[in-house]
Protein backbone atom coordinates (compact mmCIF):
# COMPACT_ATOMS: atom_id res chain seq x y z
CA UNK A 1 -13.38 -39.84 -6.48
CA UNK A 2 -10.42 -39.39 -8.79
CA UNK A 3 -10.46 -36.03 -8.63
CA UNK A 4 -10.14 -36.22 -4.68
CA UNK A 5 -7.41 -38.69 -4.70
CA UNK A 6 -5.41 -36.25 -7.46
CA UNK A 7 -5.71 -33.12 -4.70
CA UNK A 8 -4.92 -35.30 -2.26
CA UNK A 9 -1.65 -36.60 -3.51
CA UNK A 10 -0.86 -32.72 -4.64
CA UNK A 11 -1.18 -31.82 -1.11
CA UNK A 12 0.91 -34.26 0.11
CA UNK A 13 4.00 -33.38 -1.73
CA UNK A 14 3.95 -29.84 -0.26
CA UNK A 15 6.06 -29.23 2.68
CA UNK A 16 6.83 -25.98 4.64
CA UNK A 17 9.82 -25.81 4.12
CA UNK A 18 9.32 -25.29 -0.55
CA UNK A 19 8.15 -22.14 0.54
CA UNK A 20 10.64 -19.15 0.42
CA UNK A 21 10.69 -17.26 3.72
CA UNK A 22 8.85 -14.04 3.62
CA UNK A 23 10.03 -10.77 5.46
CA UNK A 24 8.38 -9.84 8.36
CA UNK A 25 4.90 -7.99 6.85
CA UNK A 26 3.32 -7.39 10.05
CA UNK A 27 5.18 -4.28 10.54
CA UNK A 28 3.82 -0.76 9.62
CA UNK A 29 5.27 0.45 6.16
CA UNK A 30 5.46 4.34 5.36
CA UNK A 31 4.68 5.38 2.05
CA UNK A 32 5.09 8.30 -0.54
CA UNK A 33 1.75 8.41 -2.49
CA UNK A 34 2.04 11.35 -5.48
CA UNK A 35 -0.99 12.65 -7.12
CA UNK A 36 -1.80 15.35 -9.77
CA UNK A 37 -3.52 18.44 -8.55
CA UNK A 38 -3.96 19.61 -5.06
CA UNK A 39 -6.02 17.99 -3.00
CA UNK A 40 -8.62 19.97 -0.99
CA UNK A 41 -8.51 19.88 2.88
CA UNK A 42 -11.42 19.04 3.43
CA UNK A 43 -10.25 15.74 2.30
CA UNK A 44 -7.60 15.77 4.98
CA UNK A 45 -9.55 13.43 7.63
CA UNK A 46 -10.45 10.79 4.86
CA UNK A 47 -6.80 9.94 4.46
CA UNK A 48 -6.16 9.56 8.34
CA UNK A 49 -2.57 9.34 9.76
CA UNK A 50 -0.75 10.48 6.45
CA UNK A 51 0.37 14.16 6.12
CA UNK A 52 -0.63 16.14 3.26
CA UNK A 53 1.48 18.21 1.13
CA UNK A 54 0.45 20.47 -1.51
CA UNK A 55 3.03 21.39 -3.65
CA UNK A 56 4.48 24.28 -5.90
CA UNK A 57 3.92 22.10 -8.89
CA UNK A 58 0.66 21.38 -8.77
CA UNK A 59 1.15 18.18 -6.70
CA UNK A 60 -0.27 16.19 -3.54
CA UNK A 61 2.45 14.34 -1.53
CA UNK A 62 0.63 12.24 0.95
CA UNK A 63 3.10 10.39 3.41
CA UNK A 64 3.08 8.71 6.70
CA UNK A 65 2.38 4.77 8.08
CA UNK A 66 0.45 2.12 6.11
CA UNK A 67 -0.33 -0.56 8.56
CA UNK A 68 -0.84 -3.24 5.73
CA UNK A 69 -1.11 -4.12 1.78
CA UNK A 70 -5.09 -4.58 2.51
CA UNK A 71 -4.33 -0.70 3.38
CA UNK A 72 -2.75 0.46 1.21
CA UNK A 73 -4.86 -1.10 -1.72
CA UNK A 74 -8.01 1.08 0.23
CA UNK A 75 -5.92 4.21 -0.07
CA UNK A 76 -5.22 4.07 -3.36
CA UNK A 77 -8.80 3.18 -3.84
CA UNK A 78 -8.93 6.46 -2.22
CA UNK A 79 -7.33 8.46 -4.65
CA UNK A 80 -8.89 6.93 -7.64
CA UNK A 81 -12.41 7.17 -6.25
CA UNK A 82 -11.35 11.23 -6.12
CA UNK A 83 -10.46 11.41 -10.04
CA UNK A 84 -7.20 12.29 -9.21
CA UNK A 85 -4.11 10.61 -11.27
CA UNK A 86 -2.04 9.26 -9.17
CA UNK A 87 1.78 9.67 -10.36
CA UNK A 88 4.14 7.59 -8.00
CA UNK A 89 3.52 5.59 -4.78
CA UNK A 90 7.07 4.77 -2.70
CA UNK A 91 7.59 2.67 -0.14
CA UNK A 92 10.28 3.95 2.45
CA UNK A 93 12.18 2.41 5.30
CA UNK A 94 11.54 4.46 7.81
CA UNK A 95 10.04 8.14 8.71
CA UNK A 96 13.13 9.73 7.96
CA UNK A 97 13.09 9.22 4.31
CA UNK A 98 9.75 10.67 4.14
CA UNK A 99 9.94 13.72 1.75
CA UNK A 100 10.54 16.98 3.55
C-alpha cells in the first residue's frame, strides 16, 4: 500500500507542460545510410523506397524516405543482418540534399 501511495504522489507532480516540446516526428525523414562493399541487386527490393548506389570506392549509398525511427532501426537491422559494416547513416532535410 505504500508503495502505491509513493507512485501515486510521483504522478501527481507531473504536468504537461515539464515536458520539452518535441518537433514534429510524424513526418517522413530521408536518410544517407553508407556501407562497406557493394551491395548485390538482388538485394534491391529488400530495402524498398531507398535508391541504391554502388560506388567507385567500394561503397553502398542507400538514400531515400524513412517514414519513422521504428524504421529506420529495421533498416539498419537490415544491413547488419547482411554482414556488411555500415560506415555513416545521415539524416537530411529534404530530397535535395540527398547525395548525387
Amino acid at each position: 500500500m505504500a508503495q502505491r501511495s509513493r507512485n501515486a504522489i510521483f504522478m501527481a507532480t507531473i504536468k504537461d507542460t515539464d515536458f520539452m516540446p518535441m518537433k514534429d516526428l510524424t513526418s517522413t525523414q530521408f536518410y544517407e545510410v553508407r556501407i562497406e562493399g557493394h551491395l548485390h541487386a538482388k538485394w534491391a527490393s529488400w530495402f524498398d523506397g531507398m535508391s541504391i548506389q554502388l560506388e567507385e570506392s567500394g561503397e553502398t549509398l542507400l538514400a531515400g524516405p524513412v517514414i519513422d525511427q521504428a524504421a529506420l532501426y529495421g533498416l539498419l537491422k537490415k544491413v547488419r543482418n547482411l554482414g556488411m559494416p555500415l560506415i555513416s547513416v545521415n539524416r537530411k532535410s529534404n530530397t535535395k540534399e540527398l547525395s548525387k
